[in-house]
Protein backbone atom coordinates (compact mmCIF):
# COMPACT_ATOMS: atom_id res chain seq x y z
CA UNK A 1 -12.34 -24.88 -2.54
CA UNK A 2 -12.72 -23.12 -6.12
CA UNK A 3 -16.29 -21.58 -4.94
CA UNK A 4 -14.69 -20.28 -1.93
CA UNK A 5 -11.59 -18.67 -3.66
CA UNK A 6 -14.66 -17.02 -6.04
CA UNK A 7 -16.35 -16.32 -2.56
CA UNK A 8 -19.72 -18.21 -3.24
CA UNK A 9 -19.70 -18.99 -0.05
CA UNK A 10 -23.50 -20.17 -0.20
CA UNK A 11 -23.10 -22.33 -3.80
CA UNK A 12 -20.03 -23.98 -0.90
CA UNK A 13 -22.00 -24.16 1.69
CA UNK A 14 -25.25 -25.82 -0.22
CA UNK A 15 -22.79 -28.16 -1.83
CA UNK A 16 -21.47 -29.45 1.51
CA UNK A 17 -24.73 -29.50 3.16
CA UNK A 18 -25.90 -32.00 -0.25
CA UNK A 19 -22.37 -34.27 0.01
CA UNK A 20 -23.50 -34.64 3.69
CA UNK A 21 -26.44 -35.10 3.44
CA UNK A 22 -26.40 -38.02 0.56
CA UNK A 23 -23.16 -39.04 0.19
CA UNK A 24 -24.10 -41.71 -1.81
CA UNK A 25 -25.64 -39.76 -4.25
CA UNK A 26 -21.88 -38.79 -5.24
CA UNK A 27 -20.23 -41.65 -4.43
CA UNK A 28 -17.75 -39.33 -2.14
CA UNK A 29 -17.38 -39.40 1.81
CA UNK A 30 -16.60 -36.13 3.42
CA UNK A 31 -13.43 -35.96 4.69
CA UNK A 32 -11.32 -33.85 7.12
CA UNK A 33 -10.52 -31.11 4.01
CA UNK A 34 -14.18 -31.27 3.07
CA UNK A 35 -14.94 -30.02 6.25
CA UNK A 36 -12.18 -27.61 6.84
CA UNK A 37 -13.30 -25.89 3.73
CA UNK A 38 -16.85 -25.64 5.27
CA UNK A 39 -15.26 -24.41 8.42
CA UNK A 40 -13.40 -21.79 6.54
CA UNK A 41 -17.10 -20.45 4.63
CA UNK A 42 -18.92 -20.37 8.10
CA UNK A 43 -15.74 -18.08 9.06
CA UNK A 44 -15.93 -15.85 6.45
CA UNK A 45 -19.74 -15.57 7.18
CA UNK A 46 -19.13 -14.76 10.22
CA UNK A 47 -21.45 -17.83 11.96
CA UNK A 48 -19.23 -18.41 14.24
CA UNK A 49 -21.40 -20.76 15.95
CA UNK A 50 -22.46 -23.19 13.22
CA UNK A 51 -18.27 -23.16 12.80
CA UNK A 52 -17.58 -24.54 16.02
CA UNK A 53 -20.83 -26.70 15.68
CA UNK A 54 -18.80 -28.58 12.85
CA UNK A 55 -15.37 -28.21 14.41
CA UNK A 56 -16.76 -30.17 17.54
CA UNK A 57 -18.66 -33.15 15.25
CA UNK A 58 -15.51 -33.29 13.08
CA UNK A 59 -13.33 -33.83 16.07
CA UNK A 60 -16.25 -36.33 17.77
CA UNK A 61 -16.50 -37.93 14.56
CA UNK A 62 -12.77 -38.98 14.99
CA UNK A 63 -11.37 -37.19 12.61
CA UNK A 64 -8.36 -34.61 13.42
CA UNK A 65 -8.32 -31.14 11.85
CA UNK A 66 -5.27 -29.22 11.08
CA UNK A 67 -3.76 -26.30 13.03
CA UNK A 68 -4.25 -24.55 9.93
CA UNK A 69 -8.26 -24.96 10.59
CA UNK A 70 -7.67 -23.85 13.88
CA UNK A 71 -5.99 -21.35 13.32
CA UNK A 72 -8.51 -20.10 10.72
CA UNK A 73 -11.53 -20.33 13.18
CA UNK A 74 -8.91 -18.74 16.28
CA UNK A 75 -8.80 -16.06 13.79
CA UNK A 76 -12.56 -15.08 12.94
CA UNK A 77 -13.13 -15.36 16.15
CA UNK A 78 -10.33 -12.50 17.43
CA UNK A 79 -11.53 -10.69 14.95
CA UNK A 80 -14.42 -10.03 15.64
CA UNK A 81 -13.66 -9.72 19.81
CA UNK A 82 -15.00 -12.94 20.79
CA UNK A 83 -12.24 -14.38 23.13
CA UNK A 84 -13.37 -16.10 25.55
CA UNK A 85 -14.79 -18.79 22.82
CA UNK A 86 -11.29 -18.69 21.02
CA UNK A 87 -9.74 -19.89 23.92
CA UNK A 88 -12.33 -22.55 23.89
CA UNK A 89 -10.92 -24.10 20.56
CA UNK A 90 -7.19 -23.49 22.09
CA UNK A 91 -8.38 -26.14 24.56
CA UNK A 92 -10.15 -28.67 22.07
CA UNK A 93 -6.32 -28.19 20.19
CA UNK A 94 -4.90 -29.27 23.27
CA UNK A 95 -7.64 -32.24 24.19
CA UNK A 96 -6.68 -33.80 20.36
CA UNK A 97 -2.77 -32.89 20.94
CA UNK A 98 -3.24 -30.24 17.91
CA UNK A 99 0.53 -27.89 18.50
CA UNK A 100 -1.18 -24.24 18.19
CA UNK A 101 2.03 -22.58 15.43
CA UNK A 102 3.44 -18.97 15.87
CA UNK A 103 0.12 -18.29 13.70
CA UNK A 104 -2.05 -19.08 15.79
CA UNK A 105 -0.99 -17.36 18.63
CA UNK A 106 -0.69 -14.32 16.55
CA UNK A 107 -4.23 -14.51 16.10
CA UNK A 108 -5.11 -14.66 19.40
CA UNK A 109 -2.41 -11.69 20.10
CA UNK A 110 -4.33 -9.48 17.83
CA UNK A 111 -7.43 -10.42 19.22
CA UNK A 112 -6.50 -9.38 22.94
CA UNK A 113 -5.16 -6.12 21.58
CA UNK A 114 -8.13 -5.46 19.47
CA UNK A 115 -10.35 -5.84 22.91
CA UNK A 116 -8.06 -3.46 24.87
CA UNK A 117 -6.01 -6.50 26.54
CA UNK A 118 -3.33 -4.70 25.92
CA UNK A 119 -0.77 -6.14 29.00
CA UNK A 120 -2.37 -9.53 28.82
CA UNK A 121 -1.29 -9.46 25.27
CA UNK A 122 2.32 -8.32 26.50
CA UNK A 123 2.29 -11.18 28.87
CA UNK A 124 1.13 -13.83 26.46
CA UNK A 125 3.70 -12.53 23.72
CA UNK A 126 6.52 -13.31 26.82
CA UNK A 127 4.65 -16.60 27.53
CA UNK A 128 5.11 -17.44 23.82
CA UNK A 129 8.59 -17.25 23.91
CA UNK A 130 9.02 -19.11 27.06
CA UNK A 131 7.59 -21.92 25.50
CA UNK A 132 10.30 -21.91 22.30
CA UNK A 133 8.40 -20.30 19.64
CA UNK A 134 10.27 -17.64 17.91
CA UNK A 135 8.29 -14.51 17.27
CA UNK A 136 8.03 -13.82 13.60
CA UNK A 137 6.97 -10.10 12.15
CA UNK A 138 3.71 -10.33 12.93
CA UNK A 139 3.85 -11.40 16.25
CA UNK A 140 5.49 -8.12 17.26
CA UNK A 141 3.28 -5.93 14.82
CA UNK A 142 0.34 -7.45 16.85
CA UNK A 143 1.45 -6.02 20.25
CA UNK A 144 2.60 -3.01 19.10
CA UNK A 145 -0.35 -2.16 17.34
CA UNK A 146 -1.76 -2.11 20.64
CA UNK A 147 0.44 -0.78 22.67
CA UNK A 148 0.04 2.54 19.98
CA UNK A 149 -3.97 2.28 20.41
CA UNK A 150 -3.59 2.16 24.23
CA UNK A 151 -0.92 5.33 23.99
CA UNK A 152 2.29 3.54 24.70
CA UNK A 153 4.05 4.45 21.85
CA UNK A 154 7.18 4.14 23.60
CA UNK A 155 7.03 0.67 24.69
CA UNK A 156 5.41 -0.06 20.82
CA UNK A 157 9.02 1.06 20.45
CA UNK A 158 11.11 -0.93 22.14
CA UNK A 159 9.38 -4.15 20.50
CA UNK A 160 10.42 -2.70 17.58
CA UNK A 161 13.87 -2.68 18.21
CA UNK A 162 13.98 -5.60 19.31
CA UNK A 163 12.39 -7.19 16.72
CA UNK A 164 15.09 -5.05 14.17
CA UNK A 165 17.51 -6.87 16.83
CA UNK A 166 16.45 -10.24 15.64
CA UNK A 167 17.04 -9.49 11.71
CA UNK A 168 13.22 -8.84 11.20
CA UNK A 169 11.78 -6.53 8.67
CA UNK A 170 8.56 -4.51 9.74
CA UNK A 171 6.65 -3.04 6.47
CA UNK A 172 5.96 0.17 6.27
CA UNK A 173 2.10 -0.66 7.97
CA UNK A 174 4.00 -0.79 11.03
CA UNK A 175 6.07 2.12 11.21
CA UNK A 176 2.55 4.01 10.46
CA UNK A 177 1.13 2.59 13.32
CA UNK A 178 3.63 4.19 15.14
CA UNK A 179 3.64 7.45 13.81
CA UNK A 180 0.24 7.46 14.27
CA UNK A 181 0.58 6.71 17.69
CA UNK A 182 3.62 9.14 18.92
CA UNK A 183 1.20 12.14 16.84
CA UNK A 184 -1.72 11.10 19.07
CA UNK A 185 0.70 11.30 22.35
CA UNK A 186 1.76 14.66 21.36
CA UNK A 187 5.25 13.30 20.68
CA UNK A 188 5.34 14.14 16.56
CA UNK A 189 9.18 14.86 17.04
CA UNK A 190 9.49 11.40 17.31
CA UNK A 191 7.88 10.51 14.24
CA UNK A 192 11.39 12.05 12.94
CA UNK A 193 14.12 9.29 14.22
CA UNK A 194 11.39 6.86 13.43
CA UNK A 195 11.28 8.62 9.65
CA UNK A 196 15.45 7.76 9.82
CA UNK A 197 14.73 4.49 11.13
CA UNK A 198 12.72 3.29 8.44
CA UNK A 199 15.30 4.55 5.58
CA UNK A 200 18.38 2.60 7.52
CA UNK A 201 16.50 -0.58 7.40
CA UNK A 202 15.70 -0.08 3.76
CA UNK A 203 11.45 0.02 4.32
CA UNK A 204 10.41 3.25 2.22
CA UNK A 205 7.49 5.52 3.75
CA UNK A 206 4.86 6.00 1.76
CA UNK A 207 1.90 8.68 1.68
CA UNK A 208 0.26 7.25 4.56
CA UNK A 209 3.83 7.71 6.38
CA UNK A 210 4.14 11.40 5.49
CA UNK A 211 0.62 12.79 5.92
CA UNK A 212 0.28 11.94 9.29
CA UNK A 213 3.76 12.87 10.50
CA UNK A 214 3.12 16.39 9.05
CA UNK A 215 -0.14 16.83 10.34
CA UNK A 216 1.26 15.72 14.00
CA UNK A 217 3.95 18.16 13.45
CA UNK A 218 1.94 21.04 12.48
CA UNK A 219 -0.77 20.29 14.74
CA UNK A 220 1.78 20.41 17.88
CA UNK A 221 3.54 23.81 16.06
CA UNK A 222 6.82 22.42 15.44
CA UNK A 223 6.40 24.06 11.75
CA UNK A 224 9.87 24.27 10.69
CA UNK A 225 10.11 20.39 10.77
CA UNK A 226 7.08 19.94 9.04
CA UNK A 227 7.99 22.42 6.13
CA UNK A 228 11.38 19.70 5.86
CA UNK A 229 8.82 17.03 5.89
CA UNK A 230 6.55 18.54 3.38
CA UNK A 231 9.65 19.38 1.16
CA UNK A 232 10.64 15.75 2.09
CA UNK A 233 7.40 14.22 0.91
CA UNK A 234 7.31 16.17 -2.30
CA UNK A 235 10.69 14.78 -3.17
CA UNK A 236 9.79 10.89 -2.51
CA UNK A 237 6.78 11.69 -5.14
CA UNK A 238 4.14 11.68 -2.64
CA UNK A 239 1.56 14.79 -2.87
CA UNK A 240 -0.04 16.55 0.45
CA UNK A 241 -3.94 16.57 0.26
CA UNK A 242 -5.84 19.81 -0.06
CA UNK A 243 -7.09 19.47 3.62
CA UNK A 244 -3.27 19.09 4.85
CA UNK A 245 -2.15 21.77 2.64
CA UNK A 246 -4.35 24.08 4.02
CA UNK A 247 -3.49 23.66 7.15
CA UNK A 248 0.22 23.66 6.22
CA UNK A 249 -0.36 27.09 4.75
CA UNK A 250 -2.12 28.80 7.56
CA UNK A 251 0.39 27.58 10.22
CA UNK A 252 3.32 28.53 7.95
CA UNK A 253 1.58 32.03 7.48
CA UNK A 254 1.35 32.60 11.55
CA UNK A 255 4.60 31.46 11.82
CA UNK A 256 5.96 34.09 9.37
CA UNK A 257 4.08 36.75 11.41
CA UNK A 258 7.35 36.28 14.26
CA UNK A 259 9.61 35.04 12.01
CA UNK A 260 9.62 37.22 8.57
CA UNK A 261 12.21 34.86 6.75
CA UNK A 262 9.43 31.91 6.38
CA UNK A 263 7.66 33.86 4.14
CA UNK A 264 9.58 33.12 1.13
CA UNK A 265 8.32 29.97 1.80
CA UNK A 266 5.03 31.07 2.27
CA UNK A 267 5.31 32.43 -0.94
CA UNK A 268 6.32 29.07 -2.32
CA UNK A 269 3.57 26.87 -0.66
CA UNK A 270 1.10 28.90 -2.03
CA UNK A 271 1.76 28.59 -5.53
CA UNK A 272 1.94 24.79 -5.21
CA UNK A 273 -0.91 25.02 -3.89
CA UNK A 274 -2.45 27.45 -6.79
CA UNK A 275 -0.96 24.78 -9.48
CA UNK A 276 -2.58 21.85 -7.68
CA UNK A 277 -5.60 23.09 -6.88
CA UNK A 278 -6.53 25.94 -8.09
CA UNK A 279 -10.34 26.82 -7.77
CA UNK A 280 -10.08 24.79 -4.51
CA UNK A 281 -7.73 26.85 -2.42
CA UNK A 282 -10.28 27.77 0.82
CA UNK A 283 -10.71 31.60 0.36
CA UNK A 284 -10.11 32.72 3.65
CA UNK A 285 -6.51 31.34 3.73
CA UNK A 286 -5.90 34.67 1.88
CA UNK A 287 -6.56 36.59 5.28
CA UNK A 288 -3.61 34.63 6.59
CA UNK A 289 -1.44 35.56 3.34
CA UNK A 290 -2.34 38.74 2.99
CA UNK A 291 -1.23 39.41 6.64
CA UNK A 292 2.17 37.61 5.55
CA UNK A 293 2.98 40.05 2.67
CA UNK A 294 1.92 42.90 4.95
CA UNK A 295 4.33 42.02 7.35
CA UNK A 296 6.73 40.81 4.45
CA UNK A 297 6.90 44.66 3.38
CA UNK A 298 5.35 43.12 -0.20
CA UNK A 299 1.83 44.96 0.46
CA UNK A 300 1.73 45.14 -3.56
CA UNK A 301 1.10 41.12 -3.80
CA UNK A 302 -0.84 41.20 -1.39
CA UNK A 303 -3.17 43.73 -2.85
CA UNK A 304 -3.26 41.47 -5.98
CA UNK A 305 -4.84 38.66 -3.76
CA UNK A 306 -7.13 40.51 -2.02
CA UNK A 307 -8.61 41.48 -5.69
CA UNK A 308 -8.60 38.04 -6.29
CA UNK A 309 -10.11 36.87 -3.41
CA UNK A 310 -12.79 39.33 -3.34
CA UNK A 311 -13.39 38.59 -7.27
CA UNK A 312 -14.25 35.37 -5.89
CA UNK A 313 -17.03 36.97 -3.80
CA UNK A 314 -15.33 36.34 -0.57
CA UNK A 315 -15.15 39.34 1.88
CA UNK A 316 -12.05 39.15 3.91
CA UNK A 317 -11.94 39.85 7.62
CA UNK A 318 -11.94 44.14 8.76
CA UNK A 319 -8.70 43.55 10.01
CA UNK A 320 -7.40 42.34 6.61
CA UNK A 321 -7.70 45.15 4.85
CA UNK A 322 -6.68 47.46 7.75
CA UNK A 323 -3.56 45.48 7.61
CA UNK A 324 -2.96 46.96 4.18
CA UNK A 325 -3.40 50.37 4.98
CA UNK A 326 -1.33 50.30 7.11
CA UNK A 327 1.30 48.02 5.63
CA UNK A 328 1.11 50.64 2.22
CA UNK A 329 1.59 53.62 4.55
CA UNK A 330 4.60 51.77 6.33
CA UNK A 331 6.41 51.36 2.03
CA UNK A 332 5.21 55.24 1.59
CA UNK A 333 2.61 53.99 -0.39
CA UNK A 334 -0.61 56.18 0.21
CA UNK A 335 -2.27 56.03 -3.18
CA UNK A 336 -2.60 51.83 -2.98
CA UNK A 337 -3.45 52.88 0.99
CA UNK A 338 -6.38 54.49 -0.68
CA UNK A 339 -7.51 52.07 -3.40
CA UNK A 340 -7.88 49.79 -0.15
CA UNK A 341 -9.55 52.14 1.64
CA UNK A 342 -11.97 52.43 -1.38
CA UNK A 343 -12.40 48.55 -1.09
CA UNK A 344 -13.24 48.73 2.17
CA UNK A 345 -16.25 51.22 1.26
CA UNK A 346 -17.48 49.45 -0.91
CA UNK A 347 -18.07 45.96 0.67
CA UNK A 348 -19.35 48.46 3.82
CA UNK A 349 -16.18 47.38 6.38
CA UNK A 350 -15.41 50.00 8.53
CA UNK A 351 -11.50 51.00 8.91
CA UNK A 352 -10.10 50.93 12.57
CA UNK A 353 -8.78 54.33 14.18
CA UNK A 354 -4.90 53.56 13.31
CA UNK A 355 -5.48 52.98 9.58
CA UNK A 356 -7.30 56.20 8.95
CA UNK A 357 -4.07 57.80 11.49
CA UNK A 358 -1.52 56.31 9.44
CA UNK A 359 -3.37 57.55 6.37
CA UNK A 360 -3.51 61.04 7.88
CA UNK A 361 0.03 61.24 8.51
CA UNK A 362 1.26 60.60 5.36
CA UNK A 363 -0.95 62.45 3.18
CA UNK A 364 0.32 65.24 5.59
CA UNK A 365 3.86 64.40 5.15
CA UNK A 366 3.06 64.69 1.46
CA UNK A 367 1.33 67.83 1.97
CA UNK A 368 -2.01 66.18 0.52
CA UNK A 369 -4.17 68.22 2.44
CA UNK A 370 -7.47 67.93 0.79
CA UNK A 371 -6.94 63.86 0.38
CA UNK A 372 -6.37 64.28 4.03
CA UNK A 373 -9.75 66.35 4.93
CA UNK A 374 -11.84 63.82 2.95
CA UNK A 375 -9.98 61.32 4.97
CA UNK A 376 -10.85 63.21 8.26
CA UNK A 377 -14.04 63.41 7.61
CA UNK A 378 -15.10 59.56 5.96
CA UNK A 379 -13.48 58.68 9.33
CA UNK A 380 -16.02 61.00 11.65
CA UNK A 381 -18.89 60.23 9.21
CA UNK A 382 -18.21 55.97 10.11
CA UNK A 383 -17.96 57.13 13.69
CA UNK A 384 -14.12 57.14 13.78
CA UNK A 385 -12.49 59.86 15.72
CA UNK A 386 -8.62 59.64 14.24
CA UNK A 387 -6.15 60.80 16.89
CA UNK A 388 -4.01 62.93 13.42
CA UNK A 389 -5.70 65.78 12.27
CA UNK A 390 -4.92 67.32 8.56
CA UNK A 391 -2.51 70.01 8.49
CA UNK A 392 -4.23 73.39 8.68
């Protein structure tokens, strides 16, 4: 048993195969633990047929192995989808009078689900209690693992009740399954009683938990919630992966584009996001910012990013920077309208008719003429007709 707990499963194996074959040469007889212990190498090899090879001679030979052996090669076998041949060794358990334990069944419950046998899992699990046996953690985790794979989140739900109903404890594995599944359903506002859940019955969510409630949440727009979850998740000392964080960002951002008081928090991801990671922020998350600030009236920050951004050698999108021009000549600001303008020039972007308007009109209103007859006429010379004229 030693080799196996080391997993030299072959140095086992070769051992047996010598006690069998010259048992006098040791002065031993295999017995029914000798062979379970084979049983359980061939398992974890996966020969699943040289396994029931030696279940069958051991139970031939007279001898009468435990459920736990059973249950071991029920297991391997559900595993890896081969049904059909674990129900074979259910019936060999009943030929010797071998009880199959809440174990075993759950093995063959996880099996079923694993295949896609979704309701004849559900029916079994019924049958199971029927006969007496009391369902035990894993029992229920088994079904509702599949009910989540096969998108019944909802009924994954009620088992879990239920099983709360009986004084069980699910881990934390379990409650991700199902926030897993009500995100894949489309149902992430779920995943937010089921978040309450887990804190009444004392099981704490971890990263796994978090991640994928906030990336159902923000991938079925209900951003508001996932900002509490994010703030949430920060507070438990769990940290959002760059990937997530991203895509927190840029939903937050859009979201701030109807509703202007989310961009204080747009503000606020961002620089967690700076002190995280830094050089890995994705540059074109700053076309999303920068339209935030625009609209935020703070057109001077978001001039400092787009400096930054194109420092990096990333070009933002034309309608970027004609966002600016027109967000500085909204705050008054024509000079910084300018400096943009300027950018723009210089990586060869070409400003859209209302940016060189809005320019117009307020180096009018400032009675900038010449600034606004250079203005005029970079506009014609790009092939821009501007609607505003300068002042004559």
């Amino acid at each position: 048993m030693a080799l196996v707990l080391i997993n030299e499963l072959d140095l086992a194996l070769n051992l047996y195969n010598q006690l069998s074959s010259s048992p006098s040469c040791y002065g031993v007889e295999p017995d029914c633990w000798t062979f379970s212990i084979a049983i359980r190498c061939l398992c974890k090899k996966n020969d699943f047929i040289e396994a029931i090879k030696l279940l069958n001679r051991i139970v031939e030979t007279g001898f009468r192995p435990s459920v736990a052996t059973f249950t071991i090669v029920v297991n391997s076998l559900c595993k890896s989808g081969k049904l059909k041949i674990a129900y074979e060794v259910f019936a060999v358990m009943d030929e010797i009078g071998c009880k199959p334990t809440i174990q075993t069944y759950n093995c063959l419950l996880k099996g079923m689900c694993f295949v896609g046998r979704v309701e004849e899992a559900y029916e079994k699990f019924m049958e199971i209690k029927k006969m007496g046996f009391i369902p035990d953690f894993y029992t229920y985790t088994a079904v509702m693992n599949g009910f989540c794979k096969a998108g019944r989140t909802d009924d994954a739900m009620e088992l879990l009740n239920e099983a709360l109903g009986m004084g069980l404890s699910p881990n934390v594995v379990t409650f991700n399954t199902l926030f897993d599944g009500y995100c894949k359903e489309g149902k992430p506002q779920k995943g937010i009683n089921l978040l309450r859940l887990m804190k009444e019955h004392n099981c704490a969510p971890d990263s796994i938990s978090y991640s994928t409630l906030l990336h159902g949440l923000l991938k079925f727009g209900a951003i508001r919630v996932a900002l509490k979850v994010y703030r949430e998740m920060n507070t438990a000392g769990f940290e959002a992966d760059a990937k997530l964080m991203h895509s927190l960002l840029r939903k937050l951002c859009m979201k701030s584009w109807q509703q202007k008081d989310l961009i204080q928090d747009v503000n606020q991801v961002f620089d967690e996001m700076t002190d995280e990671f830094h050089s890995a922020i994705e540059p074109n998350v700053y076309s999303f910012l920068i339209r935030s600030l625009c609209l935020g009236k703070d057109a001077d920050k978001a001039l400092v990013h787009l400096q930054q951004v194109t420092g990096m050698g990333y070009v933002p999108r034309t309608v970027t920077f004609n966002n600016m021009i027109q967000a500085f000549c909204v705050e008054g600001k024509v000079d910084e309208a300018l400096m943009v303008l300027a950018l723009m020039s210089k990586h060869c972007k070409i400003p859209s008719r209302t940016s060189y308007n809005d320019l117009i009109k307020e180096l009018n209103k400032r009675t900038r003429l010449l600034d606004a007859y250079v203005v005029y006429g970079s506009a014609l010379k790009q092939g821009v007709a501007p609607v505003r004229k300068p002042l004559t």
